[in-house]
N, C-alpha and C. Protein backbone atom coordinates (compact mmCIF):
# COMPACT_ATOMS: atom_id res chain seq x y z
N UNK A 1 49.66 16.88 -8.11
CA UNK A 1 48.76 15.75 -8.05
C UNK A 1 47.46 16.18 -7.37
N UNK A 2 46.50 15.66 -8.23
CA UNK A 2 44.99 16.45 -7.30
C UNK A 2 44.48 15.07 -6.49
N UNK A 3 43.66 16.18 -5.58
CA UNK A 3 43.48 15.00 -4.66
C UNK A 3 42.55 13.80 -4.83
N UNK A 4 42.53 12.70 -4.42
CA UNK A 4 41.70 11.82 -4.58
C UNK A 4 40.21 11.66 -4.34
N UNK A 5 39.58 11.40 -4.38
CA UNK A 5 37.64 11.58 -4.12
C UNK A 5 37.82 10.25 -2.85
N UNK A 6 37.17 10.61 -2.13
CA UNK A 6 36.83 9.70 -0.93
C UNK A 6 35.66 8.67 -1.45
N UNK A 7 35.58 7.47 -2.00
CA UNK A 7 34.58 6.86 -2.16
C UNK A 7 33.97 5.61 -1.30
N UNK A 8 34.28 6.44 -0.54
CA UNK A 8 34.01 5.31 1.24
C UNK A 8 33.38 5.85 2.01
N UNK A 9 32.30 5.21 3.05
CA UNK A 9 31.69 6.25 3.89
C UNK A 9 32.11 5.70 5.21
N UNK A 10 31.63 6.03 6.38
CA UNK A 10 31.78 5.29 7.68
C UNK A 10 30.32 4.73 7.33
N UNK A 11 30.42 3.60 7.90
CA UNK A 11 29.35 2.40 8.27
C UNK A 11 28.12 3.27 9.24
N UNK A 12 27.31 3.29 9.37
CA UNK A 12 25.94 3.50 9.78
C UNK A 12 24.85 2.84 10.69
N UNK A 13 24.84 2.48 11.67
CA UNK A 13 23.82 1.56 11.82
C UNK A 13 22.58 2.25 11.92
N UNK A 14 21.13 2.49 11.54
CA UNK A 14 20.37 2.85 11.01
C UNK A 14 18.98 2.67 11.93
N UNK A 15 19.21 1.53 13.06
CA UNK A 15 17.72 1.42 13.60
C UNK A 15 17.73 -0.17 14.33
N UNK A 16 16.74 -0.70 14.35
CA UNK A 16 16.09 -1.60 15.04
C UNK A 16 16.66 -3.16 14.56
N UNK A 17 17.13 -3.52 13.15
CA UNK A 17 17.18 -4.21 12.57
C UNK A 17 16.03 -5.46 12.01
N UNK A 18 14.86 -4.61 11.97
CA UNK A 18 13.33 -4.46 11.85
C UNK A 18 13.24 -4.61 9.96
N UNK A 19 14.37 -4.32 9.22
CA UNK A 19 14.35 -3.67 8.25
C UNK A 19 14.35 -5.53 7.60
N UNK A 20 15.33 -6.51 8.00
CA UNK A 20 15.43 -7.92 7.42
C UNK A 20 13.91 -8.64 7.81
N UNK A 21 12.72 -8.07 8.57
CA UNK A 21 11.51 -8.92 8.52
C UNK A 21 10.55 -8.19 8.04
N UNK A 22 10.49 -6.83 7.92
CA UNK A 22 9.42 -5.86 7.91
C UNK A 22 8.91 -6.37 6.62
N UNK A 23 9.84 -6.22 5.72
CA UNK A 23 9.43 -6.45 3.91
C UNK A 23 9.54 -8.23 3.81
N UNK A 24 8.58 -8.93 3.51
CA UNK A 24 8.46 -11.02 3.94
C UNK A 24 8.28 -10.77 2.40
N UNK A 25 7.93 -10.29 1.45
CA UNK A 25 7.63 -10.60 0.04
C UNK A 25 7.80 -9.52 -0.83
N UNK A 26 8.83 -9.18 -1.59
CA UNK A 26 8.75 -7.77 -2.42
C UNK A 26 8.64 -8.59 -3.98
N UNK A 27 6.68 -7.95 -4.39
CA UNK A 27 6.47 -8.36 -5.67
C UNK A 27 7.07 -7.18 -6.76
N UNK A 28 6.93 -6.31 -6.33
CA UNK A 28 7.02 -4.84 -7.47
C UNK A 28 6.98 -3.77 -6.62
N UNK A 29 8.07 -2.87 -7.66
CA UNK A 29 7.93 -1.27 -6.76
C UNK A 29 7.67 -0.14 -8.11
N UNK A 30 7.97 0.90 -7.47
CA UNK A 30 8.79 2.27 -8.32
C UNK A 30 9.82 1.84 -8.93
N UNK A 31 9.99 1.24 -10.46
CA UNK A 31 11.70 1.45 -11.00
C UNK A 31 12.46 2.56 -10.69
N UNK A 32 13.52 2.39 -10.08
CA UNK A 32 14.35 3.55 -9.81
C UNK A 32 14.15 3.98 -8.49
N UNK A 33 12.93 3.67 -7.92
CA UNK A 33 12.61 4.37 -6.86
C UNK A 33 12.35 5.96 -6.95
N UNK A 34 12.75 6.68 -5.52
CA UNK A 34 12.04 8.18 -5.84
C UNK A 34 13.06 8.88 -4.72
N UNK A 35 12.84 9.89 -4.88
CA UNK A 35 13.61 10.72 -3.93
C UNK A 35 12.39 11.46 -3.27
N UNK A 36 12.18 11.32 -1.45
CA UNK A 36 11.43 12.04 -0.64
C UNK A 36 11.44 13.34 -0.64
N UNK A 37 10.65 13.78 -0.43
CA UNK A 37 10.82 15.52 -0.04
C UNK A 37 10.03 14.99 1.71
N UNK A 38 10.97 15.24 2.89
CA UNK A 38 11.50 14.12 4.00
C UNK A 38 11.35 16.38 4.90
N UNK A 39 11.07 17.36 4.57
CA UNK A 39 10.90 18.79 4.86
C UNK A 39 9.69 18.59 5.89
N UNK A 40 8.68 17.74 6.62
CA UNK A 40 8.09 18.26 7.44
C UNK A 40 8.08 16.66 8.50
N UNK A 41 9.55 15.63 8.06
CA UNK A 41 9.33 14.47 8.75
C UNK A 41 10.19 14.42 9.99
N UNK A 42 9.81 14.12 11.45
CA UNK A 42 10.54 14.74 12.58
C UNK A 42 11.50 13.78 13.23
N UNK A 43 11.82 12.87 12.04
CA UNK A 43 12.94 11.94 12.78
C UNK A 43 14.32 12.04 12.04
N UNK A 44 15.36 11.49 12.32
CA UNK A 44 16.14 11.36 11.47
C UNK A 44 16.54 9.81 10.75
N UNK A 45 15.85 9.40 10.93
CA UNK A 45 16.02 7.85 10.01
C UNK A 45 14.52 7.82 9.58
N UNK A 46 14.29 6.91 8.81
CA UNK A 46 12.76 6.81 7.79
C UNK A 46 13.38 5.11 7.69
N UNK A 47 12.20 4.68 8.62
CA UNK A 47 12.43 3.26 8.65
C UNK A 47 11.71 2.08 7.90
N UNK A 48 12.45 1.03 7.09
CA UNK A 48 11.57 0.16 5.97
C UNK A 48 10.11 -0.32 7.08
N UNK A 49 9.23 -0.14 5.84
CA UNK A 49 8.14 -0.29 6.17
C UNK A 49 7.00 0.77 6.50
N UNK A 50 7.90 1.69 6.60
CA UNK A 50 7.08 3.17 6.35
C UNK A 50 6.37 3.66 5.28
N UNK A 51 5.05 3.65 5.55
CA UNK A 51 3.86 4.21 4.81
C UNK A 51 4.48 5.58 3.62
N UNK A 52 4.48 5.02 2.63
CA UNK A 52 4.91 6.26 1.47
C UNK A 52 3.54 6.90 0.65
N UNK A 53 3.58 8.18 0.85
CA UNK A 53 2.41 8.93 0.03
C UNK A 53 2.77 9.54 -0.60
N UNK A 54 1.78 10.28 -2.22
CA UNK A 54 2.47 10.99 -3.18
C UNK A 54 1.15 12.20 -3.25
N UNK A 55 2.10 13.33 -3.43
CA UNK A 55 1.45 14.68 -3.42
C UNK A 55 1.25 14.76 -4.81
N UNK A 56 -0.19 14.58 -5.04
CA UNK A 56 -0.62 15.06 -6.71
C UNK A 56 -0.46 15.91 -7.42
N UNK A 57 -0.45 17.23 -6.28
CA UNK A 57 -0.57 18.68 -6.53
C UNK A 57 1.29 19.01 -6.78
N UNK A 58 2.16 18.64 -6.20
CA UNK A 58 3.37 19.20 -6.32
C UNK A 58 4.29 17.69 -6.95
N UNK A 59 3.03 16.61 -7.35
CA UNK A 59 4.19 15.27 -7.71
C UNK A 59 5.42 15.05 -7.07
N UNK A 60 4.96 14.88 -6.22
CA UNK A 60 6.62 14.14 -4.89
C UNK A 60 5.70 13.09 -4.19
N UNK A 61 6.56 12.77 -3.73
CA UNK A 61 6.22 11.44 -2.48
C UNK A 61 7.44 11.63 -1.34
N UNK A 62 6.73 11.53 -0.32
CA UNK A 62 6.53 11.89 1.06
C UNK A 62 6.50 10.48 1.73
N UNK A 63 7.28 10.89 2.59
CA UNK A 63 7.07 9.38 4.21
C UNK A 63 5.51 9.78 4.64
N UNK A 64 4.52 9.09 4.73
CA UNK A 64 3.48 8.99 5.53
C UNK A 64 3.35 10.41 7.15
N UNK A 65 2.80 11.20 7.17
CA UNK A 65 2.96 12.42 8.56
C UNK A 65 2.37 11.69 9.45
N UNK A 66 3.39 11.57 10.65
CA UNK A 66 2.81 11.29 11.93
C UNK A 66 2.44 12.37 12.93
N UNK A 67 2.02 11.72 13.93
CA UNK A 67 0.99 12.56 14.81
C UNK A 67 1.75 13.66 15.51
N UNK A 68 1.18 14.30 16.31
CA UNK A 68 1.89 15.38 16.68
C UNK A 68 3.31 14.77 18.30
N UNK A 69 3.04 13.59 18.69
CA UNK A 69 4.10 13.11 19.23
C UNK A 69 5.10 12.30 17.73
N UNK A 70 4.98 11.80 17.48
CA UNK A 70 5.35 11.50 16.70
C UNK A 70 5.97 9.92 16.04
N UNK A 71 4.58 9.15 17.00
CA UNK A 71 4.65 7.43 17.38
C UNK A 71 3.68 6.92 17.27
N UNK A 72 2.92 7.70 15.84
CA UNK A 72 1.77 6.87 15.04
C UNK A 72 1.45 7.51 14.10
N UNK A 73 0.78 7.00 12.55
CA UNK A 73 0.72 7.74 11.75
C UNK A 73 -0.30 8.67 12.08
N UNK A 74 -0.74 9.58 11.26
CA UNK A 74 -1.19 10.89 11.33
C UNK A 74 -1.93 10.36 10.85
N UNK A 75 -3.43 11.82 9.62
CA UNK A 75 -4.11 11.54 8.32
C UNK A 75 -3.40 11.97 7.39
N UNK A 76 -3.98 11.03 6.78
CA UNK A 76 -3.25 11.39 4.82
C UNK A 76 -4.17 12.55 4.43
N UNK A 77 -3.40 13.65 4.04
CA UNK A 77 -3.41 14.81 3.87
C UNK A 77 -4.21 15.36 2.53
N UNK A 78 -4.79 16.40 2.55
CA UNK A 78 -5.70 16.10 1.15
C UNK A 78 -4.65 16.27 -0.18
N UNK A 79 -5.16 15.82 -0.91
CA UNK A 79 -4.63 16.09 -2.54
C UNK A 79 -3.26 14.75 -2.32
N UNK A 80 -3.43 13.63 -1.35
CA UNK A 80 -2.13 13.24 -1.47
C UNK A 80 -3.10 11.51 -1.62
N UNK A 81 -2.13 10.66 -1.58
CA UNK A 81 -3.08 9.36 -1.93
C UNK A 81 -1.40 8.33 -1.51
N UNK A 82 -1.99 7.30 -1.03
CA UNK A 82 -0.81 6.00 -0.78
C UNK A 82 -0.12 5.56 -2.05
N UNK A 83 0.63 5.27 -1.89
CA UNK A 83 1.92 5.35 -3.09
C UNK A 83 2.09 3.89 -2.86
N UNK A 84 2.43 3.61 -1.68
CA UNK A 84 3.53 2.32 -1.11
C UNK A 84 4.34 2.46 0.57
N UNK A 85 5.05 1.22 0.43
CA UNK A 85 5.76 1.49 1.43
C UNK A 85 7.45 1.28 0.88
N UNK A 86 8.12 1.85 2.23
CA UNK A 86 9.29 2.23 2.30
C UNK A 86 10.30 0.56 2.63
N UNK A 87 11.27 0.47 1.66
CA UNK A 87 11.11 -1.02 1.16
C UNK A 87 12.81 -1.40 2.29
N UNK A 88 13.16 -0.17 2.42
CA UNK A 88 14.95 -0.13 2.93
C UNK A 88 15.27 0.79 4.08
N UNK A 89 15.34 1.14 5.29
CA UNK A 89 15.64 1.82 6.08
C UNK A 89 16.44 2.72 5.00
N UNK A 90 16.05 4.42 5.45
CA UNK A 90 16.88 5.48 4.86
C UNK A 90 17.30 6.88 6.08
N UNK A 91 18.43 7.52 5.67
CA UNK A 91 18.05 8.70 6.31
C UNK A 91 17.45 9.82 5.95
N UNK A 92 17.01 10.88 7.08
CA UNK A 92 16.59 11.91 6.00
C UNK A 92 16.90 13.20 5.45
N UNK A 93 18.63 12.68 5.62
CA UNK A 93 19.50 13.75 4.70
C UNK A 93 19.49 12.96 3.94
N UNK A 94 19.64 11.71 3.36
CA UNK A 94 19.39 11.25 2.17
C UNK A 94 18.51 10.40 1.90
N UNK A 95 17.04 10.94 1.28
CA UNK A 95 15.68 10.61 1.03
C UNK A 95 15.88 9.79 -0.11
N UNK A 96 16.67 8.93 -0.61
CA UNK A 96 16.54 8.20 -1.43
C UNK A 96 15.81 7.04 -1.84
N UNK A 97 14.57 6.40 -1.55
CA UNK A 97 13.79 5.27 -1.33
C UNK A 97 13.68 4.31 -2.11
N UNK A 98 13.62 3.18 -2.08
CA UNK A 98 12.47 2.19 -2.70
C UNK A 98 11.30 1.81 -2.78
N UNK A 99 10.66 2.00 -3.47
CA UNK A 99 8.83 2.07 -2.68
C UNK A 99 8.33 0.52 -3.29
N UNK A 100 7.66 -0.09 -2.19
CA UNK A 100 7.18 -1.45 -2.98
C UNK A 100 5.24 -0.82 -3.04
N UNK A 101 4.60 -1.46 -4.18
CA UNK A 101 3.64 -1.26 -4.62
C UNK A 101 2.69 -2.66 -4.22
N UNK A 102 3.32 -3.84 -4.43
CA UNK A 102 3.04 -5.18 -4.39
C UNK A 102 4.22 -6.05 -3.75
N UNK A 103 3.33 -6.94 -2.22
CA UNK A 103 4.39 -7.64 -1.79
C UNK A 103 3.19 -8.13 -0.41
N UNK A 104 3.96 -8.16 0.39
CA UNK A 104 3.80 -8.95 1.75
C UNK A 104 4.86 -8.12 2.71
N UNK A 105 4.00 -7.47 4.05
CA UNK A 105 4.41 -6.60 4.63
C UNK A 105 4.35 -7.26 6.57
N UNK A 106 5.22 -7.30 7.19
CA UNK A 106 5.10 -7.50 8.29
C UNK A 106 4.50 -6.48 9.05
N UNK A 107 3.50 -6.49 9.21
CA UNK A 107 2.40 -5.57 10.59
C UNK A 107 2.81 -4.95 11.32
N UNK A 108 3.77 -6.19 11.96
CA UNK A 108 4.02 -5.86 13.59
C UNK A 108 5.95 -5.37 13.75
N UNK A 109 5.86 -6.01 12.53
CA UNK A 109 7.67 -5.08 12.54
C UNK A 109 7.61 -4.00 12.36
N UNK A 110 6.36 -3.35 11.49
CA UNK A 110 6.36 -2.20 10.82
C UNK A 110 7.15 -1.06 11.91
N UNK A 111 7.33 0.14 11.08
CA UNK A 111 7.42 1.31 12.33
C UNK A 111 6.48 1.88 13.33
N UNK A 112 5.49 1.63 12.56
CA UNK A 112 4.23 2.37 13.12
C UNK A 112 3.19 1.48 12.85
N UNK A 113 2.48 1.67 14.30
CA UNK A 113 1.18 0.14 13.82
C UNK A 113 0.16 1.26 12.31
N UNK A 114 -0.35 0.21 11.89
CA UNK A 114 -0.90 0.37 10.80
C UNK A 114 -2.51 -0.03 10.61
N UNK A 115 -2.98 -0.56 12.20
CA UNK A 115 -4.13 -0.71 12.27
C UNK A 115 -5.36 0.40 12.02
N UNK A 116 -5.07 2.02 12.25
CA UNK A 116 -5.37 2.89 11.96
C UNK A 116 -5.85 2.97 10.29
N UNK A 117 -5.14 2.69 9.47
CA UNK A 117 -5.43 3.06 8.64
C UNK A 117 -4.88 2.34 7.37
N UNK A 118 -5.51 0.37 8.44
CA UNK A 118 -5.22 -0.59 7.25
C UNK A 118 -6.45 -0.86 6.53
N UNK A 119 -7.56 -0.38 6.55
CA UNK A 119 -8.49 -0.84 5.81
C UNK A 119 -8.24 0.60 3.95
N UNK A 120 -7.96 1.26 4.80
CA UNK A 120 -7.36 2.99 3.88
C UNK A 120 -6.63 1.85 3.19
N UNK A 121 -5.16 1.72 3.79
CA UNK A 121 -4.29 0.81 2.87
C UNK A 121 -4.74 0.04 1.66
N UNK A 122 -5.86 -0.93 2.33
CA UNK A 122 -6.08 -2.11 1.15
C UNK A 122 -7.05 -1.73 0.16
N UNK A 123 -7.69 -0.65 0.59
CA UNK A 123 -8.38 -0.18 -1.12
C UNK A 123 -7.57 0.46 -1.92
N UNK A 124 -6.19 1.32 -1.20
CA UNK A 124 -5.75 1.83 -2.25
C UNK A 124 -4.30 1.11 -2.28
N UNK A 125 -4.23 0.37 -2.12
CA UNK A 125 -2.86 -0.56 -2.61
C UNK A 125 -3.24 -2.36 -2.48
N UNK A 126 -4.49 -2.59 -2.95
CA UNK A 126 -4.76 -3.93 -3.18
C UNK A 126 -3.45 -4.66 -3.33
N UNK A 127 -2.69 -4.92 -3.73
CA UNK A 127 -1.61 -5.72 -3.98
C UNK A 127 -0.32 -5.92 -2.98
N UNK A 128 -0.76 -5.13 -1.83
CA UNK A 128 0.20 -4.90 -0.54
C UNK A 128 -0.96 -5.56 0.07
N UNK A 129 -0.13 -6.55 1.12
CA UNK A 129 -0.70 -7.44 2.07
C UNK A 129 0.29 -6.94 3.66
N UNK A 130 -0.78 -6.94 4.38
CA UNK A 130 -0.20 -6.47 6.07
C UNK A 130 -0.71 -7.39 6.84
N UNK A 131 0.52 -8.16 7.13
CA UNK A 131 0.06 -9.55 7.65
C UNK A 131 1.11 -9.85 8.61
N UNK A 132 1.33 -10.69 10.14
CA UNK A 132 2.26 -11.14 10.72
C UNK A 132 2.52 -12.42 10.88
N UNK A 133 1.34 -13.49 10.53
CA UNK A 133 1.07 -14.51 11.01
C UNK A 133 2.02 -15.50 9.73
């Protein structure tokens, strides 16, 4: 008799529980979503609401690079451009995402304030709103 496949995991808890207010309106994403290339991101969870960018030059999308502590976003890097945000708390052995394109985004739940580089945001993702009120 061969053995059985384990199709169960242990339960996870993942973070802040930031993840049920961060996303207030999901209009549209990525069908399917995307898989991160998560190789230069220094945490081990990638939390909803995280700034998603896509590398033109190598076509991937990337969590947003934070600063050199690592408790605010960074700059968006050349050849790369805003994609979306990160719609589901993930880890980053498994970069699996949802990216929303269009919706209503909580500000202040986010992971990382976003005042830096919300005006960046709204020219290039008109249809994402960063709002708390």
């Amino acid at each position: 008799m061969k053995n059985p496949a384990v199709l169960s995991r242990d339960k996870e808890i993942l973070g802040d529980n930031n993840e049920t207010i961060v996303i207030r309106n999901y209009i549209a994403g990525i069908k399917g979503g995307a898989t991160l290339n998560v190789e230069n991101y220094p945490h081990d969870v990638i939390h909803a609401g995280h700034v998603i960018i896509y590398d033109t030059i190598n076509k991937e999308y990337k969590p947003m690079p934070l600063n050199s502590e690592g408790d605010a976003y960074g700059s968006l890097p050349s050849n790369h451009r805003y994609a979306g945000v990160l719609v589901g708390t993930i880890l980053k052995r498994e970069p699996l995402a949802a990216i929303m394109y269009a919706g209503e985004v909580n500000d202040v739940a986010s992971p990382f304030p976003v005042d830096s580089i919300k005006s960046d945001l709204a020219s290039a993702l008109p249809q994402i709103v960063f709002m708390h009120d």
